[in-house]
N, C-alpha and C. Protein backbone atom coordinates (compact mmCIF):
# COMPACT_ATOMS: atom_id res chain seq x y z
N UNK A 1 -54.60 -74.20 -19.97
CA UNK A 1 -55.51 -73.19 -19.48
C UNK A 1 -56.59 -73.90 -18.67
N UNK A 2 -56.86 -73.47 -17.38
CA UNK A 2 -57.78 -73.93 -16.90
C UNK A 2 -58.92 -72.48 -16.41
N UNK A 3 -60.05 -73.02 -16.11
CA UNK A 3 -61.21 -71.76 -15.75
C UNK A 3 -61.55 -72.88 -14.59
N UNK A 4 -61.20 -71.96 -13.33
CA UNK A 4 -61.63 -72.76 -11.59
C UNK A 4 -62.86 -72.01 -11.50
N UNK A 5 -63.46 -72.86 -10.44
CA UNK A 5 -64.38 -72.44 -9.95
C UNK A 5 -63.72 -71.98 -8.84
N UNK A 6 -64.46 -70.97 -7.73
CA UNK A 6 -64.43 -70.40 -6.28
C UNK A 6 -65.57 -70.71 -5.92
N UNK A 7 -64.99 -71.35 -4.67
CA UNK A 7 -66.14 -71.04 -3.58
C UNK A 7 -65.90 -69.95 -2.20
N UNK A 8 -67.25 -69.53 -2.04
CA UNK A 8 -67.19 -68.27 -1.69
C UNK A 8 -68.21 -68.24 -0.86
N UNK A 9 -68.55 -68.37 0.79
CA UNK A 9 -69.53 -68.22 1.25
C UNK A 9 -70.48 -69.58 0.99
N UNK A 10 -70.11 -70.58 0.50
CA UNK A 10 -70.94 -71.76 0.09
C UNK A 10 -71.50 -72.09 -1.38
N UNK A 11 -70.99 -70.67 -1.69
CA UNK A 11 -71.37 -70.22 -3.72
C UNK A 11 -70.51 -70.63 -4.27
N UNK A 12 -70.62 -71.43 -5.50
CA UNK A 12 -69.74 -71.29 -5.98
C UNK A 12 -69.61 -70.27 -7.16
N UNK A 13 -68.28 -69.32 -6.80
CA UNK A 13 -68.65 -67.98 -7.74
C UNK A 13 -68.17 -68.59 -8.98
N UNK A 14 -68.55 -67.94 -9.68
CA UNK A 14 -68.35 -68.09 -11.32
C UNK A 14 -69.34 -69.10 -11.92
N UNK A 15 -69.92 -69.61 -11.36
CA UNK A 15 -70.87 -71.00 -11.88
C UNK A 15 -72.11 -70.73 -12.17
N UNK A 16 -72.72 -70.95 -13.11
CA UNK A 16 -74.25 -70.97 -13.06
C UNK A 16 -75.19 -72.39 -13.43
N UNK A 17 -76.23 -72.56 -12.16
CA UNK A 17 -76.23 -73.54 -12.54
C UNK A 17 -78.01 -73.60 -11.67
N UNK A 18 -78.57 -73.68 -12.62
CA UNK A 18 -80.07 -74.57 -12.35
C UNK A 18 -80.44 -75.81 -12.38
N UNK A 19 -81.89 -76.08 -12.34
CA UNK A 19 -82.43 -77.48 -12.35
C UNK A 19 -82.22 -77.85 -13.84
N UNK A 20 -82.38 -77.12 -14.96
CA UNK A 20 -82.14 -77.20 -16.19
C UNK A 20 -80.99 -77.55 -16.88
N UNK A 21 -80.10 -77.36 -16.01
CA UNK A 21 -78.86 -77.42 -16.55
C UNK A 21 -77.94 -78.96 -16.24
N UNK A 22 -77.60 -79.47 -17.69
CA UNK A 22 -76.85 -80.72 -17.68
C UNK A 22 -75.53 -80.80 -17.21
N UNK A 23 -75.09 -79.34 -17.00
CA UNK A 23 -73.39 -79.15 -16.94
C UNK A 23 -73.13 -77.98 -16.49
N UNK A 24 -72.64 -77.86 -15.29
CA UNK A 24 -72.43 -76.06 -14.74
C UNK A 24 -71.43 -75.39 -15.85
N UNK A 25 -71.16 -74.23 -15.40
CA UNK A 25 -71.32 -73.24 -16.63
C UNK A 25 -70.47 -72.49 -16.56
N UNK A 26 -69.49 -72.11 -16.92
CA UNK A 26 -68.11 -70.62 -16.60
C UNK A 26 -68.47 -69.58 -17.28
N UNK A 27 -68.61 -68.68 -16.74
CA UNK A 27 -68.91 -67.61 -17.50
C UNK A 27 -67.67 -66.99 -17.83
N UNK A 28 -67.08 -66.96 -19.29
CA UNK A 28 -66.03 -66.65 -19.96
C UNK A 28 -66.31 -66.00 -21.72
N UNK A 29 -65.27 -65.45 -21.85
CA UNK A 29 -65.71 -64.79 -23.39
C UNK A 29 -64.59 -65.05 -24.31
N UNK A 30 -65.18 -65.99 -25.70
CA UNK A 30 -63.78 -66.47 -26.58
C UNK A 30 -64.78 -66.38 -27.47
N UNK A 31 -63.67 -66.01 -28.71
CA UNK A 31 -64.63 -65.57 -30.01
C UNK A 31 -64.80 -66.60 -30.61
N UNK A 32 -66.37 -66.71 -31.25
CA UNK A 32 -67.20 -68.08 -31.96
C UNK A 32 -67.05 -67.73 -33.44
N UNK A 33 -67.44 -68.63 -34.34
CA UNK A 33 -67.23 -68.35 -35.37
C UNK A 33 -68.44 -69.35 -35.64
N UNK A 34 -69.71 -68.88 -35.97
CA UNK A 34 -70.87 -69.84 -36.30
C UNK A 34 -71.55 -69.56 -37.85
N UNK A 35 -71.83 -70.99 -38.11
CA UNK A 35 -72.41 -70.90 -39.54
C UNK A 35 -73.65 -71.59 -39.31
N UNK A 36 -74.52 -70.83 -39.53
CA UNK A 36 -75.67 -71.28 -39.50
C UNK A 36 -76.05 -72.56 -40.86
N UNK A 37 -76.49 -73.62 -40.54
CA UNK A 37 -76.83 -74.85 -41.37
C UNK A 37 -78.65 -75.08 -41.33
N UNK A 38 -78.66 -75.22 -42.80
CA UNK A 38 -77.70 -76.00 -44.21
C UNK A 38 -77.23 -74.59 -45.18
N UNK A 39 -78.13 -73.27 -44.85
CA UNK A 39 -77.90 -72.33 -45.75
C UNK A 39 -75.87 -71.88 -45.50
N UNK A 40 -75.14 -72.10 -44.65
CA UNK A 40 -74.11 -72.02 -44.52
C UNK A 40 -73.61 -70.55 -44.30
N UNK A 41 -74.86 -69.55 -44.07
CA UNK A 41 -74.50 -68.25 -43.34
C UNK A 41 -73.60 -68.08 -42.23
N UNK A 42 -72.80 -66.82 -42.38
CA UNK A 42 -71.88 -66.77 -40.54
C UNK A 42 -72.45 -65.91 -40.09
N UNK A 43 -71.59 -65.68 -38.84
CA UNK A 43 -71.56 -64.35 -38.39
C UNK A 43 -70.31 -65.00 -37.34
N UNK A 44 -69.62 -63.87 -36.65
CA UNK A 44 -68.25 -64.07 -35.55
C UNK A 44 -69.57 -63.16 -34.49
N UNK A 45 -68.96 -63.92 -33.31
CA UNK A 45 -69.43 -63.68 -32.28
C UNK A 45 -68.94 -64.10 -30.81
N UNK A 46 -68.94 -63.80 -29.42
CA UNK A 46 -68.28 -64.06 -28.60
C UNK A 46 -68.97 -65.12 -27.42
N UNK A 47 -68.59 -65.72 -26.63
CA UNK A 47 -68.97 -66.33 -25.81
C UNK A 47 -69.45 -65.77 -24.71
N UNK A 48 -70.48 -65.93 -23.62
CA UNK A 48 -71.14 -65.63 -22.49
C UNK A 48 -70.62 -66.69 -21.57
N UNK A 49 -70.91 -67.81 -21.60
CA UNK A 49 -70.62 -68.99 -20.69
C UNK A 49 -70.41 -70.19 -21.48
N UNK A 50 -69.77 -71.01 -20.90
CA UNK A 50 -69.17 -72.27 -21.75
C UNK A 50 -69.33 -73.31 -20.50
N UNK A 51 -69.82 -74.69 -21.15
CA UNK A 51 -70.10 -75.32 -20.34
C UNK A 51 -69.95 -77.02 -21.32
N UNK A 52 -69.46 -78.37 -21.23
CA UNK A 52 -69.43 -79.42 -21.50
C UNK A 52 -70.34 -79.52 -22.97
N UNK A 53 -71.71 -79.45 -22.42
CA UNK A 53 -73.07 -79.64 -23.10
C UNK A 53 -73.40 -78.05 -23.91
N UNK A 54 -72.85 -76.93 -23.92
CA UNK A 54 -73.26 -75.82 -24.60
C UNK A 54 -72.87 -75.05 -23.91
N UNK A 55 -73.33 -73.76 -24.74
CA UNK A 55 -72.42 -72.40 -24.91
C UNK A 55 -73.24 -71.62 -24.69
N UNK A 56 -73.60 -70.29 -24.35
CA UNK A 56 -74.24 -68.99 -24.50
C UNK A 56 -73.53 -67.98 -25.33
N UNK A 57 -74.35 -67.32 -26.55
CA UNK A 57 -73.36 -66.92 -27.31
C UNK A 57 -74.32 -65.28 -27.40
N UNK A 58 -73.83 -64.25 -27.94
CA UNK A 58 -74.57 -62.72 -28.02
C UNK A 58 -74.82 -62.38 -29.33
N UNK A 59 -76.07 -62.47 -30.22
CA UNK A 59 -76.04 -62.09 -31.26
C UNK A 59 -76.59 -61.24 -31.89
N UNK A 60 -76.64 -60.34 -32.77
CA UNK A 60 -77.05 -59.49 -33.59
C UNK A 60 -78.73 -59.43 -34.35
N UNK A 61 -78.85 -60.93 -34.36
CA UNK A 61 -79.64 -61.51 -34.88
C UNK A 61 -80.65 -62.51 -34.49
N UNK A 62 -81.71 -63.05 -34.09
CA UNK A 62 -82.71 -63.62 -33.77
C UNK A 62 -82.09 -65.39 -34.33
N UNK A 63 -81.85 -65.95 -33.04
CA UNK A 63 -81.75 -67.35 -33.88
C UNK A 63 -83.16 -68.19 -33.63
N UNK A 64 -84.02 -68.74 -34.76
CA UNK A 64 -84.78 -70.03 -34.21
C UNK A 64 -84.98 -70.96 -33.47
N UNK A 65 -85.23 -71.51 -32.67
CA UNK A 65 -85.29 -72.53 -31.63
C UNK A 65 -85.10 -73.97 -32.53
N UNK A 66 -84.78 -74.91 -32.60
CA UNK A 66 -83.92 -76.07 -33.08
C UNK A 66 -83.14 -75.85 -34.35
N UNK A 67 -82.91 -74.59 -34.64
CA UNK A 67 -81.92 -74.41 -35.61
C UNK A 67 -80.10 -75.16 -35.65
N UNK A 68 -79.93 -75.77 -36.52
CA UNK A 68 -78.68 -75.92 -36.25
C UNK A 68 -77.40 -74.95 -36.34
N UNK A 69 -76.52 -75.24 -36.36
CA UNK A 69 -74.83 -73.94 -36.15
C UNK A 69 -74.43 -75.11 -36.09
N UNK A 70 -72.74 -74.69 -37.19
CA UNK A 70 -71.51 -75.43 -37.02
C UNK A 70 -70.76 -74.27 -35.94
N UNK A 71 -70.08 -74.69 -35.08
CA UNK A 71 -69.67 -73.58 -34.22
C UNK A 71 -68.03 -74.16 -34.47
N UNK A 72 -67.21 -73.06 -34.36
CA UNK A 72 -65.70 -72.93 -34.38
C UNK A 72 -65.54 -71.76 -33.17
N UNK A 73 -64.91 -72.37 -31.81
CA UNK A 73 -65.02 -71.99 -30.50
C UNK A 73 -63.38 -72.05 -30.45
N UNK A 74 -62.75 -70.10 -30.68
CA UNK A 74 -61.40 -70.27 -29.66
C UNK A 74 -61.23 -70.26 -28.66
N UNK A 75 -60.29 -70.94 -28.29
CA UNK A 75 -59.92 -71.03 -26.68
C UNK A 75 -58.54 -70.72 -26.60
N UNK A 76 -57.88 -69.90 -27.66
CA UNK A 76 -56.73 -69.61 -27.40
C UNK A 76 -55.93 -70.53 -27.72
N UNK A 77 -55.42 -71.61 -27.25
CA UNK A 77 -54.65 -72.93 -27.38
C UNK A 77 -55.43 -73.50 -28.22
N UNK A 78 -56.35 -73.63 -28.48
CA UNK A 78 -57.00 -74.66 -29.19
C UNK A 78 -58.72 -74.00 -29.93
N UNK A 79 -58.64 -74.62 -30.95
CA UNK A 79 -59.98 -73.83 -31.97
C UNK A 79 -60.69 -75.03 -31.39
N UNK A 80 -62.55 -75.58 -31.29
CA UNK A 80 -63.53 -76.46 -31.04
C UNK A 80 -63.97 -75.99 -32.23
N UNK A 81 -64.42 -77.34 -32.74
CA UNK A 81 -65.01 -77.68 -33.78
C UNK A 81 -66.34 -78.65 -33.82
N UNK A 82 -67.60 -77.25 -32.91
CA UNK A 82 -68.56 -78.70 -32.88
C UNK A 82 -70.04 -78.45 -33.54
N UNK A 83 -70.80 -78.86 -33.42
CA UNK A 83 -72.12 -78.61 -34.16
C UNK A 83 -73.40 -78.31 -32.68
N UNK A 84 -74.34 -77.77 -32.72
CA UNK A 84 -74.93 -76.92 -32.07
C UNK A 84 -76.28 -77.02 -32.24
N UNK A 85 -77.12 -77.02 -31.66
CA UNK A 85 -78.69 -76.76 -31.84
C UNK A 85 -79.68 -75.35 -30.83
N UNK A 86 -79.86 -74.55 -31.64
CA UNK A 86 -80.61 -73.53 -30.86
C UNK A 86 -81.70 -73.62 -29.64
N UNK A 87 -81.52 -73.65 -28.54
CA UNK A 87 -82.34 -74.30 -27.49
C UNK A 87 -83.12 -72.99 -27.05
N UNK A 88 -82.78 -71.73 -27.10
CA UNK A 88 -83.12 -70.52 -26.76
C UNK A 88 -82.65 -69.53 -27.29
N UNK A 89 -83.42 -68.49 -27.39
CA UNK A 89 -82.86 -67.07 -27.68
C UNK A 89 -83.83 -66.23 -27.89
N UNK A 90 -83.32 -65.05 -27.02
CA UNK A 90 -84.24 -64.07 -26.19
C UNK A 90 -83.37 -62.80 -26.55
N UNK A 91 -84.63 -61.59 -26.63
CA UNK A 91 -83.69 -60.11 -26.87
C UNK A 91 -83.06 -59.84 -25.73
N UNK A 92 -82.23 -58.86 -25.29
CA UNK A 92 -81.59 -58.46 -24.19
C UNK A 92 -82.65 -57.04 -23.72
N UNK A 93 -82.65 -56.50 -22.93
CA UNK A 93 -83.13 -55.69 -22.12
C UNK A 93 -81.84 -54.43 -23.10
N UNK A 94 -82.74 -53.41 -23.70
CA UNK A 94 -82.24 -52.38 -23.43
C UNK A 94 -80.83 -52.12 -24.36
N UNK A 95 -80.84 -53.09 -25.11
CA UNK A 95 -80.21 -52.85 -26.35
C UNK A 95 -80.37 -53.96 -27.67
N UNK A 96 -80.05 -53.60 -28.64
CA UNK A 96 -80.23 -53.98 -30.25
C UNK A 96 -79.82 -55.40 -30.42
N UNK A 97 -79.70 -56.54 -29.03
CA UNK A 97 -79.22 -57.89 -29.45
C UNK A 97 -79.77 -58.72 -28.76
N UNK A 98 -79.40 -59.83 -29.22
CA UNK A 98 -80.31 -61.63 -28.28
C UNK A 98 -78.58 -62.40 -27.66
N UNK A 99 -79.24 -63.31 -26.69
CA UNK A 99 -78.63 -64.06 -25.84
C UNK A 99 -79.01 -65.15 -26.84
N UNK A 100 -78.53 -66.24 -26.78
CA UNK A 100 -78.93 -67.64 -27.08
C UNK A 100 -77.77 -68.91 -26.86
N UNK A 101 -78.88 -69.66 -26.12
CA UNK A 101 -78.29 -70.73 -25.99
C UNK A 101 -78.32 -71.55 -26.68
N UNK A 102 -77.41 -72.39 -27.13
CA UNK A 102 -77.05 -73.51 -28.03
C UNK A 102 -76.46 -75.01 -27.26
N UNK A 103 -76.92 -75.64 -27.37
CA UNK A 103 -76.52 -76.92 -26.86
C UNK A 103 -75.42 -77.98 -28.01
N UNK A 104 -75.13 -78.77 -27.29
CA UNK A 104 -73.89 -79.02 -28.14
C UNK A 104 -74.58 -80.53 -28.76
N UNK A 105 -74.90 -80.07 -29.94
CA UNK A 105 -75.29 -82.18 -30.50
C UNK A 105 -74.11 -82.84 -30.85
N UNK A 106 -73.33 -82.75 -31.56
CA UNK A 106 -72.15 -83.30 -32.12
C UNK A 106 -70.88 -82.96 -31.59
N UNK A 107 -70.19 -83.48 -30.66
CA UNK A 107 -68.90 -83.29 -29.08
C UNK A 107 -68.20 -84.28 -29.80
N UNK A 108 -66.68 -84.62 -30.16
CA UNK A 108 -66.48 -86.05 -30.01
C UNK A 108 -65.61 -86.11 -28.45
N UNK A 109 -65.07 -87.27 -28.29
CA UNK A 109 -65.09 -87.38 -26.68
C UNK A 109 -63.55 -86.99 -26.87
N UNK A 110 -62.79 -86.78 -27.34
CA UNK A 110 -61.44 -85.52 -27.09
C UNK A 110 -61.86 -84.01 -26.97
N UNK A 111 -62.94 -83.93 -27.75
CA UNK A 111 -63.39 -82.19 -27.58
C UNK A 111 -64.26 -82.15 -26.00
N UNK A 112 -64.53 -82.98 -25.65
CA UNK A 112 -65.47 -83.45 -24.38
C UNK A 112 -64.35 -83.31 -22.97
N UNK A 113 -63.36 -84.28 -23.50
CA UNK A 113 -62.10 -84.12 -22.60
C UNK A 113 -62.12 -82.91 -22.90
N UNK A 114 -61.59 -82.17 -23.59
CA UNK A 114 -60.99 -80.80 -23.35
C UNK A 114 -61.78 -80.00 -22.70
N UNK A 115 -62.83 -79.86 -23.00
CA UNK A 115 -63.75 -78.45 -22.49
C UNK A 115 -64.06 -79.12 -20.53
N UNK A 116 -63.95 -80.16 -20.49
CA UNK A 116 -64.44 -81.07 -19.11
C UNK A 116 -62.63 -80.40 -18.19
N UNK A 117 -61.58 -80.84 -18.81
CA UNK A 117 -60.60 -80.07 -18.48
C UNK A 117 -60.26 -78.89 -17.70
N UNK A 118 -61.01 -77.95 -19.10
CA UNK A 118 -60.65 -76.45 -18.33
C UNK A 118 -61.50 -75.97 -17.80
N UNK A 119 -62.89 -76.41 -17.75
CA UNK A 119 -64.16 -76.08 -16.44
C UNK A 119 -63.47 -76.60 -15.77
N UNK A 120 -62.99 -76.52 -14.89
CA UNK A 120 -62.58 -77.23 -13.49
C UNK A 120 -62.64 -76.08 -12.60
C-alpha cells in the first residue's frame, strides 16, 4: 500500500505541511486503538493524517498536553505498535469533539521504514 502525493498547480495535494512540521503529512483515516498511560485507559478512534513523526487522531475526549498513549495504528496490512506524546488538542468548531496531535516518541526503525514507505 502506498499513499502518493500529487502535485497540482505547484501544491502538493494531499500534504500538509508547515514551519512546524518535522515530516509532511497524508491525510488518511485508519482505526487507532489508544491507551492512555500509566492508568491504561482506551478508547478506538480514527486517524486524520499520518505522518513519520505523528498522527492526528479525533477524540471524544480532551487529551492533556505531554500525556503519553500506547497507540495500535491499522493500516490494513499491517497493525503499528508505537508510543505517543500529546503535543496538542483543541475542540473542533461546532461539534462535541477535539483534534489532537500526538507525536511519535518510541518508532523503532522497521516501523519508521514502513510508515516512510507508504507516505510516498
Amino acid at each position: 500500500m502506498k499513499l502518493t502525493k500529487q502535485k497540482k498547480c505547484g501544491i502538493l495535494k494531499g500534504i500538509k505541511m508547515d514551519e512546524r512540521r518535522k515530516a509532511p503529512r497524508v491525510g488518511v483515516s485508519f482505526p487507532v486503538e489508544c491507551n492512555i498511560l500509566p492508568a491504561k485507559d482506551y478508547f478506538y478512534t480514527v486517524s486524520k493524517d499520518l505522518s513519520v513523526s505523528g498522527v492526528k487522531i479525533i477524540t471524544n475526549d480532551f487529551l492533556a498536553r505531554n500525556h503519553f498513549l500506547k497507540l495500535n495504528i491499522n493500516l490494513i496490512d499491517n497493525v503499528l505498535g508505537l508510543k505517543a506524546r500529546v503535543a496538542w488538542c483543541n475542540k473542533e468548531r461546532a461539534v462535541d469533539r477535539y483534534s489532537a496531535g500526538l507525536e511519535f516518541v518510541e518508532i523503532d526503525e522497521q516501523n519508521r521504514q514502513y510508515l516512510s514507505s507508504i507516505i510516498r
